[in-house]
Protein backbone atom coordinates (compact mmCIF):
# COMPACT_ATOMS: atom_id res chain seq x y z
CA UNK A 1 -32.09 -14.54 41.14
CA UNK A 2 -31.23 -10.94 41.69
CA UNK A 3 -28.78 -11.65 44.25
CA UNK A 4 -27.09 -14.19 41.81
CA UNK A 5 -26.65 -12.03 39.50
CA UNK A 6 -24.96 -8.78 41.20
CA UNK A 7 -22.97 -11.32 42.48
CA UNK A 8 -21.74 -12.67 39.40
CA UNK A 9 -21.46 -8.91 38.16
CA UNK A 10 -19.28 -7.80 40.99
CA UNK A 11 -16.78 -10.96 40.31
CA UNK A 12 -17.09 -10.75 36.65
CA UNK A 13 -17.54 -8.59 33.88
CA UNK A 14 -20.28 -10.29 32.24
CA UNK A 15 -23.89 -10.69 33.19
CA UNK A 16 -24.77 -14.18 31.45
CA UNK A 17 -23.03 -17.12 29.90
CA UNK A 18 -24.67 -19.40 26.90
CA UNK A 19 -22.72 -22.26 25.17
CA UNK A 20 -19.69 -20.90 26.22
CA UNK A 21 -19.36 -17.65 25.52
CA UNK A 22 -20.19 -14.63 28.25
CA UNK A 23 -22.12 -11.53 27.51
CA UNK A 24 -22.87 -8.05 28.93
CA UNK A 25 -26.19 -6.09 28.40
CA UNK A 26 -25.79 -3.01 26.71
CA UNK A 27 -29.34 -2.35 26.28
CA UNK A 28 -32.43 -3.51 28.72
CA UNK A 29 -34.46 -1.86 26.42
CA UNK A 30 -33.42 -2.44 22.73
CA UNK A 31 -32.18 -6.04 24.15
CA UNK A 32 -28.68 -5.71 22.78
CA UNK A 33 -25.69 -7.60 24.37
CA UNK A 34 -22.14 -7.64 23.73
CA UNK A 35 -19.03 -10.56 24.17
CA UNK A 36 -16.94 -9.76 27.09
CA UNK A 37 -14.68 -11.73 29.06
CA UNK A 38 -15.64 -14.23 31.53
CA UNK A 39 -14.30 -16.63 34.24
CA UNK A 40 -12.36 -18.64 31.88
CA UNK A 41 -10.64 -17.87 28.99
CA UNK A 42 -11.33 -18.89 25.33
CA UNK A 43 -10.09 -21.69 23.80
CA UNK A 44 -10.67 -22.89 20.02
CA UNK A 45 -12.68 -22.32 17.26
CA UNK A 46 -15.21 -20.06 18.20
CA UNK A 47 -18.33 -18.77 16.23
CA UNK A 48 -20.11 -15.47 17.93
CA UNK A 49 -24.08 -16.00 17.10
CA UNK A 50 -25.66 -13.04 15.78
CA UNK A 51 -28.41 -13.53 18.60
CA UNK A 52 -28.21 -15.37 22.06
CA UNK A 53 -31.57 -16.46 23.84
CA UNK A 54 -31.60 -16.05 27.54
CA UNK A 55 -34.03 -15.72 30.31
CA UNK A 56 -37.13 -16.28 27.83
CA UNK A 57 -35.74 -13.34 25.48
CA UNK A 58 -33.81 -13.03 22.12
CA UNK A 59 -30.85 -10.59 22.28
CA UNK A 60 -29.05 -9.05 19.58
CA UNK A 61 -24.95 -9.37 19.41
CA UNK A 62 -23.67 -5.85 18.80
CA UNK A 63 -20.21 -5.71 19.28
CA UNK A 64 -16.88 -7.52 21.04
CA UNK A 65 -16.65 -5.51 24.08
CA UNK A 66 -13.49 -4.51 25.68
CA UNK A 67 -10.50 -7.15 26.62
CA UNK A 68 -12.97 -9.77 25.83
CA UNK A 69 -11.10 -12.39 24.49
CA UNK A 70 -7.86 -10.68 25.77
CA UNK A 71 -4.68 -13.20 26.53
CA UNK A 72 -6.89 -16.55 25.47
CA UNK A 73 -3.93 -17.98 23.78
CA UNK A 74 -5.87 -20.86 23.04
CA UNK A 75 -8.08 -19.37 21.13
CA UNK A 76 -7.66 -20.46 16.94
CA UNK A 77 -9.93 -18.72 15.09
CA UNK A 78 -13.31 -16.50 15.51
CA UNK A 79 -16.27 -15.70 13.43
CA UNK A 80 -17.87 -12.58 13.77
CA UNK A 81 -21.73 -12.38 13.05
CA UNK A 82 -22.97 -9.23 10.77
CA UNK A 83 -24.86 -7.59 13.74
CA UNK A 84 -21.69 -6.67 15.31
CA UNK A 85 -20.84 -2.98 14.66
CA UNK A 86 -17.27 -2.68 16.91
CA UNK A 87 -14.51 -4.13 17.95
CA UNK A 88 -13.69 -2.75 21.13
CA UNK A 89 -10.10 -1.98 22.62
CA UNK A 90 -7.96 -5.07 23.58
CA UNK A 91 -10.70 -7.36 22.54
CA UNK A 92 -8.23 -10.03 21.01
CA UNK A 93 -4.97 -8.67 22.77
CA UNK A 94 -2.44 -11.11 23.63
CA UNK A 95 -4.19 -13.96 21.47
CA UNK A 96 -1.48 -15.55 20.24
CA UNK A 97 -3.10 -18.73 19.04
CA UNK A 98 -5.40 -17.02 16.76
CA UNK A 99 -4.70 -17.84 13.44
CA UNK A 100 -8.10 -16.85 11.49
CA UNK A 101 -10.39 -13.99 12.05
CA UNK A 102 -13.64 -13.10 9.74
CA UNK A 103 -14.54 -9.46 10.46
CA UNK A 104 -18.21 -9.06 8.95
CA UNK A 105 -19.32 -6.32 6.60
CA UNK A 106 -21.13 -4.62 9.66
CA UNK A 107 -17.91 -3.49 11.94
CA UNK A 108 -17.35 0.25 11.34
CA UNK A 109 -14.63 0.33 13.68
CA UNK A 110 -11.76 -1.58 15.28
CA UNK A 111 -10.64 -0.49 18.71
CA UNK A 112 -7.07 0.26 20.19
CA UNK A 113 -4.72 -2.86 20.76
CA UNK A 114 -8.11 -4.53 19.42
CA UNK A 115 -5.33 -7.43 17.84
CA UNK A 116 -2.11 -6.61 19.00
CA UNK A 117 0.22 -9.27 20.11
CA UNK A 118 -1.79 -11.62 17.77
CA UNK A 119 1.36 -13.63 16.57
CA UNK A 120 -0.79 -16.45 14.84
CA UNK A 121 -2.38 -14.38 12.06
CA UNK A 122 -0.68 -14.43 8.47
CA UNK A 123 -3.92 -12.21 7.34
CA UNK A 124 -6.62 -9.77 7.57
CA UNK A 125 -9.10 -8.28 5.07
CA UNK A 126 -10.40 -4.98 6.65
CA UNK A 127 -13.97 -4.60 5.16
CA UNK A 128 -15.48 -1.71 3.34
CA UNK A 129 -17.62 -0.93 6.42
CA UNK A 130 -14.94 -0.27 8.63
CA UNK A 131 -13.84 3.60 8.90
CA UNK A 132 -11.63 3.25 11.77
CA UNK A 133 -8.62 1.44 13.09
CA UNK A 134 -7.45 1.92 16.47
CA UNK A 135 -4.11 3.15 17.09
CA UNK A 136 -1.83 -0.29 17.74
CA UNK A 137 -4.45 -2.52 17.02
CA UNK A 138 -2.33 -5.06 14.93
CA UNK A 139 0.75 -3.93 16.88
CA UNK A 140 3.32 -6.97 17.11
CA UNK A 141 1.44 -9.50 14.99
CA UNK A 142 4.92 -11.40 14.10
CA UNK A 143 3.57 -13.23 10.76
CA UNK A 144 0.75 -10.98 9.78
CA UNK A 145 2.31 -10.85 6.13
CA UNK A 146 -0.63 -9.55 4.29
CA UNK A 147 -3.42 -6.30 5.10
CA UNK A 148 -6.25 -5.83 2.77
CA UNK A 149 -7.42 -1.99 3.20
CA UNK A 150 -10.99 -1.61 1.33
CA UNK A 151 -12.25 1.96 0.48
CA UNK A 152 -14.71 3.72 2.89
CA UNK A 153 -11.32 3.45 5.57
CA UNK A 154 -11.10 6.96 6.50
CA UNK A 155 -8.42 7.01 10.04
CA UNK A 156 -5.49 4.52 10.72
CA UNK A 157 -4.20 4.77 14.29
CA UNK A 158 -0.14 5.38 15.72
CA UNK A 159 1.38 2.45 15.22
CA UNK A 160 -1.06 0.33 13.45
CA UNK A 161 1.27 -2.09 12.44
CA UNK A 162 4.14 -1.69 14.14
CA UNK A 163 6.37 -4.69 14.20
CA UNK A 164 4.11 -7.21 12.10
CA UNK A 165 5.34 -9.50 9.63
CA UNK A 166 3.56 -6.97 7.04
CA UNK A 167 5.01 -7.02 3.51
CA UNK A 168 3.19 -4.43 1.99
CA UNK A 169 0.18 -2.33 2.05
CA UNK A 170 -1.98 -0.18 0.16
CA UNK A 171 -3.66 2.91 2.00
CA UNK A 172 -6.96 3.44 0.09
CA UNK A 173 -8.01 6.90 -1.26
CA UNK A 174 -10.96 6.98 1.19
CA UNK A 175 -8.11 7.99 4.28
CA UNK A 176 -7.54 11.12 4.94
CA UNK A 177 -5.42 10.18 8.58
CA UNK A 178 -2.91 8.53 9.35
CA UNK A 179 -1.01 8.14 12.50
CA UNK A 180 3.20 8.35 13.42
CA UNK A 181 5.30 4.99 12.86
CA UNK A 182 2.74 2.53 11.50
CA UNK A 183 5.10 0.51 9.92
CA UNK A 184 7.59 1.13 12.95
CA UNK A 185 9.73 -1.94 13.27
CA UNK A 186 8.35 -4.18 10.26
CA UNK A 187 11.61 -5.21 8.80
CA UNK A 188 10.14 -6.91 5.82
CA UNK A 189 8.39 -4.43 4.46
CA UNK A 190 9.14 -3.51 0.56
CA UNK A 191 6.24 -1.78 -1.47
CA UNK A 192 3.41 1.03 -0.15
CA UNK A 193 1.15 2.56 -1.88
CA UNK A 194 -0.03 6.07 -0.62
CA UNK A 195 -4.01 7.04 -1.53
CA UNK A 196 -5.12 10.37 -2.72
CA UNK A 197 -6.70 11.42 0.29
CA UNK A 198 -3.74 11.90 2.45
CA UNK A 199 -1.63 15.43 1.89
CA UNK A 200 1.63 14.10 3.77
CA UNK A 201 3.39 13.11 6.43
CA UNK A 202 6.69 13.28 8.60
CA UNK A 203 9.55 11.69 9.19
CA UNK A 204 8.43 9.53 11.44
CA UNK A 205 4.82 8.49 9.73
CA UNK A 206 6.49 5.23 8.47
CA UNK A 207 9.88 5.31 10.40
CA UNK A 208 11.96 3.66 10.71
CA UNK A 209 11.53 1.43 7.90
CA UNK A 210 14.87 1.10 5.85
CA UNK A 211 14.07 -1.11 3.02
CA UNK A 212 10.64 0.14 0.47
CA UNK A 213 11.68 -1.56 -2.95
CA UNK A 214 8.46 0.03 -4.45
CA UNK A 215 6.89 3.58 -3.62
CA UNK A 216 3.57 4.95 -5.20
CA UNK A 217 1.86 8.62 -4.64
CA UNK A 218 -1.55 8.18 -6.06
CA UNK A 219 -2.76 10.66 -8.32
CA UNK A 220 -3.78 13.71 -6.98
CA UNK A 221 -4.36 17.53 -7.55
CA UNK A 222 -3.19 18.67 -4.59
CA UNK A 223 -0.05 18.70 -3.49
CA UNK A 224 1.90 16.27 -1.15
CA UNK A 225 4.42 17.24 1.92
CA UNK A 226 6.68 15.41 4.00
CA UNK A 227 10.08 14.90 5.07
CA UNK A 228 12.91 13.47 2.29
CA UNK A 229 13.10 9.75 1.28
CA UNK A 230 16.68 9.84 0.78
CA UNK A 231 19.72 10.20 2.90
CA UNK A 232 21.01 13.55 3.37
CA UNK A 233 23.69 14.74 5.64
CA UNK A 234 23.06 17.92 6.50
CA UNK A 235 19.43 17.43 7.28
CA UNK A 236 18.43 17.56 10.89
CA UNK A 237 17.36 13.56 10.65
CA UNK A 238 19.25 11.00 8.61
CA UNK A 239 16.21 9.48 6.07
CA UNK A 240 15.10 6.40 5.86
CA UNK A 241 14.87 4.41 2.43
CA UNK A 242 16.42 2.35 -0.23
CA UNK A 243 13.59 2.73 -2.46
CA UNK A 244 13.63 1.25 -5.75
CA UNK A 245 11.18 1.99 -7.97
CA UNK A 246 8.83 5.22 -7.44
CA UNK A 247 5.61 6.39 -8.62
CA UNK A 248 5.01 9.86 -8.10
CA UNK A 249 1.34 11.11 -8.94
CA UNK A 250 1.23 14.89 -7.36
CA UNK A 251 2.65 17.58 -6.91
CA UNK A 252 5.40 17.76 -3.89
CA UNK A 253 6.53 19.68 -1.35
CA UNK A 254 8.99 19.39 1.29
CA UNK A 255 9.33 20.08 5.18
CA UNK A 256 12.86 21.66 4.64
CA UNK A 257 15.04 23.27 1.72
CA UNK A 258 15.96 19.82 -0.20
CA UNK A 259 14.16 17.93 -2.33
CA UNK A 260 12.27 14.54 -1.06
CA UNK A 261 14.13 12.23 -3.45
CA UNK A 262 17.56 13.28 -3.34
CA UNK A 263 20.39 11.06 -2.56
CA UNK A 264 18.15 7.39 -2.88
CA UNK A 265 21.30 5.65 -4.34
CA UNK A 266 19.30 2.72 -4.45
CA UNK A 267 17.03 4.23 -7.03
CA UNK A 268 16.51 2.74 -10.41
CA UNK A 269 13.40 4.14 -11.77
CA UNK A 270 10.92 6.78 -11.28
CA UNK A 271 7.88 8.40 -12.89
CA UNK A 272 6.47 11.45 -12.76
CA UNK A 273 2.48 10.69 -13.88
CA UNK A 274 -0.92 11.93 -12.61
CA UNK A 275 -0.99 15.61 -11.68
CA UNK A 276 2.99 16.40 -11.56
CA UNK A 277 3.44 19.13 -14.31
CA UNK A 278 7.39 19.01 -13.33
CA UNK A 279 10.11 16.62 -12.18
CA UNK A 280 12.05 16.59 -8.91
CA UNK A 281 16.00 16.77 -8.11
CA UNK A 282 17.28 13.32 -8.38
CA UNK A 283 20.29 14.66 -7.25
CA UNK A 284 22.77 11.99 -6.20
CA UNK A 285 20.58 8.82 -7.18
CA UNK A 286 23.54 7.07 -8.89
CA UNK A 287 21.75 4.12 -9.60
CA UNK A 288 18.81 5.59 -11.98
CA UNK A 289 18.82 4.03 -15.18
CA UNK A 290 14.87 4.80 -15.92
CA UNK A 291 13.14 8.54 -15.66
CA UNK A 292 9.68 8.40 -17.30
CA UNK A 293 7.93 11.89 -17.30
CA UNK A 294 4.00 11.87 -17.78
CA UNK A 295 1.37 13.83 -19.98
CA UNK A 296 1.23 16.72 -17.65
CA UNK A 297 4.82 17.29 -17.06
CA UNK A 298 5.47 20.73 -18.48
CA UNK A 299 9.17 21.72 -17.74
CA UNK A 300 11.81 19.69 -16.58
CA UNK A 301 14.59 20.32 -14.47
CA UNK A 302 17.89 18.28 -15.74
CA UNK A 303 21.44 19.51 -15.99
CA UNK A 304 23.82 17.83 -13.01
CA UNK A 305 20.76 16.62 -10.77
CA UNK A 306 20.09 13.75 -13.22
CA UNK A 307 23.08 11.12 -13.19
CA UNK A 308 24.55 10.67 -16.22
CA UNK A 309 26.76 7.56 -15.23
CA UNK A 310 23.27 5.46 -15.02
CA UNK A 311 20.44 6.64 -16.75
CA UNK A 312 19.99 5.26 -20.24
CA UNK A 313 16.31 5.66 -20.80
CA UNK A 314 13.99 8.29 -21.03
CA UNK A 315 10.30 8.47 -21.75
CA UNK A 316 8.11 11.57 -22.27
CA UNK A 317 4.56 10.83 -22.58
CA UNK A 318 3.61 14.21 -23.82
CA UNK A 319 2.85 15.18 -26.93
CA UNK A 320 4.32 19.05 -27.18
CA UNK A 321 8.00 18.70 -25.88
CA UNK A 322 8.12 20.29 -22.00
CA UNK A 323 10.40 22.96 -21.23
CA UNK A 324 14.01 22.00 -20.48
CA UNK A 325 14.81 24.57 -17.92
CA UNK A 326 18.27 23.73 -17.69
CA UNK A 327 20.02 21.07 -20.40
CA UNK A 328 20.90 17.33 -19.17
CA UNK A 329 24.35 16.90 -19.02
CA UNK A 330 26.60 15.83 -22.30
CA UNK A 331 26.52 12.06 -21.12
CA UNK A 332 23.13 12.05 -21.15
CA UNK A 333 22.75 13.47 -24.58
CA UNK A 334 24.55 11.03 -26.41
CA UNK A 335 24.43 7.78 -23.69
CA UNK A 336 20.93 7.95 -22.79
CA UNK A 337 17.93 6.39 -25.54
CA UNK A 338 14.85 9.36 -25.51
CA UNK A 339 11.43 7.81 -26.41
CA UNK A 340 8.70 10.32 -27.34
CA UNK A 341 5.09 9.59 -28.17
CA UNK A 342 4.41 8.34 -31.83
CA UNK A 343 3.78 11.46 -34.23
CA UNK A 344 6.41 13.41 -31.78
CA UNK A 345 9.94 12.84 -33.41
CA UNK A 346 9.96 16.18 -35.20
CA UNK A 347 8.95 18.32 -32.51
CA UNK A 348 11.26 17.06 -30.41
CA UNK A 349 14.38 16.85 -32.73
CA UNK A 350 13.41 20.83 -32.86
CA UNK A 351 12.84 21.39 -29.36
CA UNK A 352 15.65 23.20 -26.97
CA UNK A 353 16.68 20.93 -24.50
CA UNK A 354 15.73 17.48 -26.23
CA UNK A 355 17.05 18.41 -29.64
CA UNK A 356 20.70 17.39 -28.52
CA UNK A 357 20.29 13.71 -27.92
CA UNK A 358 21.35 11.91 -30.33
CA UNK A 359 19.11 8.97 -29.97
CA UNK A 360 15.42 9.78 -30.40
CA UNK A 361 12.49 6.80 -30.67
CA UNK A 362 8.93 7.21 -30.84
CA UNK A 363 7.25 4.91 -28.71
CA UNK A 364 3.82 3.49 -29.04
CA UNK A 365 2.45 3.29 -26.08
CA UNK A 366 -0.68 0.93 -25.52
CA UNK A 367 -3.89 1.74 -26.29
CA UNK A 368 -5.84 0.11 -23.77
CA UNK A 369 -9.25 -0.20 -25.18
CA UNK A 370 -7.57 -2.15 -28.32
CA UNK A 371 -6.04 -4.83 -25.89
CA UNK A 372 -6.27 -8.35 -27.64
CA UNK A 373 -8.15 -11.05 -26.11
CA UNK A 374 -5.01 -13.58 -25.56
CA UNK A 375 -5.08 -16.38 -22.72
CA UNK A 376 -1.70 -16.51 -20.52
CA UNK A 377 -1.53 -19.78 -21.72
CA UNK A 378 -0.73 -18.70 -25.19
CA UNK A 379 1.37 -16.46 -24.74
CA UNK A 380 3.44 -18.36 -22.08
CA UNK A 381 2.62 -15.75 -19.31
CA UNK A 382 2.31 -17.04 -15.57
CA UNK A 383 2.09 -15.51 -12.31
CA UNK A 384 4.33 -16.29 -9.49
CA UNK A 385 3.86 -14.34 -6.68
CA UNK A 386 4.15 -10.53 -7.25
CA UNK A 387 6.16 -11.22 -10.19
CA UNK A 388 5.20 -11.69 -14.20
CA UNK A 389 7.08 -14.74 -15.71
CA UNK A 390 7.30 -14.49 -19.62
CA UNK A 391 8.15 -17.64 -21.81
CA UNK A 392 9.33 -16.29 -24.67
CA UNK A 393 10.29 -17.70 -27.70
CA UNK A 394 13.16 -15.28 -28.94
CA UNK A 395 15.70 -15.13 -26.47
CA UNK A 396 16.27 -11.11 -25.56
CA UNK A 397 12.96 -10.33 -27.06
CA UNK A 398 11.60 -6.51 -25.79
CA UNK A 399 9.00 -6.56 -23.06
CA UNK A 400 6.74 -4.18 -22.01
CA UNK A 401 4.58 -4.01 -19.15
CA UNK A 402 2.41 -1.04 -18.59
CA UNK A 403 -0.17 -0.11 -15.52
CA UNK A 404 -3.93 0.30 -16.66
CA UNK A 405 -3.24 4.13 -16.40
CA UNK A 406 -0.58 3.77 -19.19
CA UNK A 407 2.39 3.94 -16.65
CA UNK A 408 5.40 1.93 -18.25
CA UNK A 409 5.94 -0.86 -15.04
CA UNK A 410 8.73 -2.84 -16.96
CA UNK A 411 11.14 -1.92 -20.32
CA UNK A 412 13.60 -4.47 -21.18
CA UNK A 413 14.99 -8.15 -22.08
CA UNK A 414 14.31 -9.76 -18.16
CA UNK A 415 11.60 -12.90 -18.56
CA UNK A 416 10.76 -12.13 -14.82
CA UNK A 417 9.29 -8.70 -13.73
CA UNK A 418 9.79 -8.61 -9.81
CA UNK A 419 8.19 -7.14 -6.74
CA UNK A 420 4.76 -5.61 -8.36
CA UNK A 421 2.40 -4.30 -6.90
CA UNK A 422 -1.06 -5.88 -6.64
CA UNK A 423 -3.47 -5.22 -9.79
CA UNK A 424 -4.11 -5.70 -13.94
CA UNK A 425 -1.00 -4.98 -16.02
CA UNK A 426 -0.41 -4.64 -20.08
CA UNK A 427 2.09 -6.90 -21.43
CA UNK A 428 3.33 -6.73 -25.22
CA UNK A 429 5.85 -9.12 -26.18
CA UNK A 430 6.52 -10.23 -29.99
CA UNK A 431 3.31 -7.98 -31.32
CA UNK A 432 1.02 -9.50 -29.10
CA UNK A 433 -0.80 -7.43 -26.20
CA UNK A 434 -2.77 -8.84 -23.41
CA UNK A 435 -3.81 -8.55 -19.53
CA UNK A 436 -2.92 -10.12 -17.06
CA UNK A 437 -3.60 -9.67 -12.97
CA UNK A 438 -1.12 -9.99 -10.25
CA UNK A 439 -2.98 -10.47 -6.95
């Protein structure tokens, strides 16, 4: 029996085999095993017990060692049991048959490679449990559309997702590291949302992605670096994206003397909420039509760096006007609509550097502890997607859609509000106010 199995040992990198699947001691002792790879490959559905009985004794699964189920393109879809802890390196490497994967609330990390060239999955829920991701481990995973992140995530690896399918993604608060060029290669990527636990990154941390529709900055104290969003030609690297929309919750700084969101001609609307007490240089963003600035914005910095052949909305959200350190330009003044909280109007028709437009609204925004109990059906509100669809009655009627912080997500006459990012929104149309989730 000994004989058998060094034998098997020295061909193979497993020590037993039951119903199929092979296994490696880890521990005599503590009678732990994990899966490793064995002399044929994997093929089909396959459901990893939580124990395995062998040689008259019951042994615990721990984890999927390394390579174990590496290049078994026939392989469709794996359980993991809750006793398993890790997911070594290259365990599911080069699957590409492998359309489904449940990763228990038990894993705390997921090795390198651990899924790369996995170019059957659409999706993947990370747990809570799980505080590491391995650098490339969903590397070139061509129709992995959709990542779930969960909070207690504290590292993401180089590369992470390089050339996926990946569409968008949300980094949680809980991390605090992220590797270079996650996103490197995923050309149909549009919205990311950045978590208050990272500080920055460089150029290259999502490079070279082209195309974000929708950025947010979480909310944060402290302050934010890395290289500029926009396109600048005398910068030592040509930047990266056409962002659309931006939410910017924290202060900013930058890795070299211009601003971060200069020259995005692609960009249409931005706030300033959370922690920022002042706006950025928009300088060159041609196509901005919407600048909202939040309760803690104190001064403002206008004149020339604001477009004034695009912007016709403004919103200030606080209630004692912010200092105007230099004036918006004359277009702006008497193009542009200013909405100030209800109650405002005066001080702000008084205030230098607001009292010169010529169009001044108080806006009520939402109070959201008053919200109406209203069913989408009757209100004639679906979901589709990442976009609110509104029915409306009166053609052109105003909508509003706000964020459950308050943030104003949509302003205008459009029945469809595109591209949103997952979560519960505010919608008043016609008097009525009510929730609604987009998933």
């Amino acid at each position: 029996m000994l004989s058998m199995l060094f034998t098997s040992i020295t061909a193979s990198a497993y020590d037993f085999e039951v119903d199929g699947i092979y296994y490696t001691v880890v521990s005599l002792s503590d009678l732990t095993v994990k899966v490793a790879s064995g002399d044929v490959k994997y093929e089909g559905d396959i459901v990893i017990p939580s124990t395995v009985n062998y040689n008259n004794r019951t042994l615990s699964v721990t984890s999927i060692g390394s390579s174990a189920f590496c290049v078994s393109r026939g392989l469709t879809s794996v359980t993991i049991p809750n006793s398993v802890t890790s997911i070594g390196d290259s365990a599911f490497s080069g699957c590409s048959g492998l359309t489904s994967v449940t990763i228990p609330n038990s894993v705390t990390s997921i090795g390198d490679s651990a899924f790369s060239g996995c170019s059957g999955l659409t999706s993947v829920t990370i747990p809570n449990s799980v505080t590491s991701i391995g650098k490339s481990a969903f590397e070139r995973c061509k129709l992995l559309k959709t990542v779930n992140l969960s909070e207690g995530l504290e590292t993401i690896g180089e590369s992470c997702f390089s050339d996926s399918g990946i569409e968008g993604l949300i980094i949680p608060n809980s991390v605090t590291s992220v590797g270079d060029k996650i996103l490197d290669g995923c050309s149909n990527f549009r919205k990311l949302q950045i978590g208050s636990g990272i500080n920055g990154f460089g150029s290259w941390f999502i490079a070279p992605i082209k195309y974000i529709n929708v950025l947010k900055i979480s909310d944060s104290d402290v302050a934010f670096g890395f290289g500029t969003f926009g396109y600048n030609a005398n910068s030592s690297y040509r930047t990266l994206f056409r962002i659309r929309e931006a939410y910017i919750g924290r202060p900013l700084t930058s890795e070299n003397q211009y601003y971060p969101l200069e020259y995005i001609k692609t960009l249409k609307k931005v706030e300033f909420g959370g922690f920022c007490e002042e706006n950025y240089s928009l300088w060159e963003c041609s196509s901005l039509t919407t600048l909202i600035l939040g309760e803690n914005v104190s001064s403002v910095y206008a004149g020339s760096d604001i477009p004034c052949n695009s912007l016709t909305e403004i919103y200030v959200k606080a209630s004692v006007p912010p200092t105007v350190k230099r004036d918006f330009d004359n277009k702006i003044y008497i193009n542009t609509t200013l909405y100030v909280p209800k109650g405002t109007l005066e001080a702000y028709q008084a205030a230098d550097g607001w009292k010169n437009f010529w169009n001044i609204t108080e806006y009520d925004y939402p109070n959201m502890s008053k919200v109406d109990s209203v069913t989408r059906d009757e209100v004639g509100v679906t979901v589709e997607g990442s976009s609110i669809v509104v029915n409306s009655p009166v053609p052109d009627a105003v909508i509003d859609v706000y964020d459950l912080s308050g943030r104003v997500v949509y302003h205008g006459h459009d029945t469809a509000i595109n591209d949103l990012t997952g979560g519960i929104y505010i919608v008043k149309l016609l008097g009525k106010t009510f929730k609604i989730a987009v998933r």
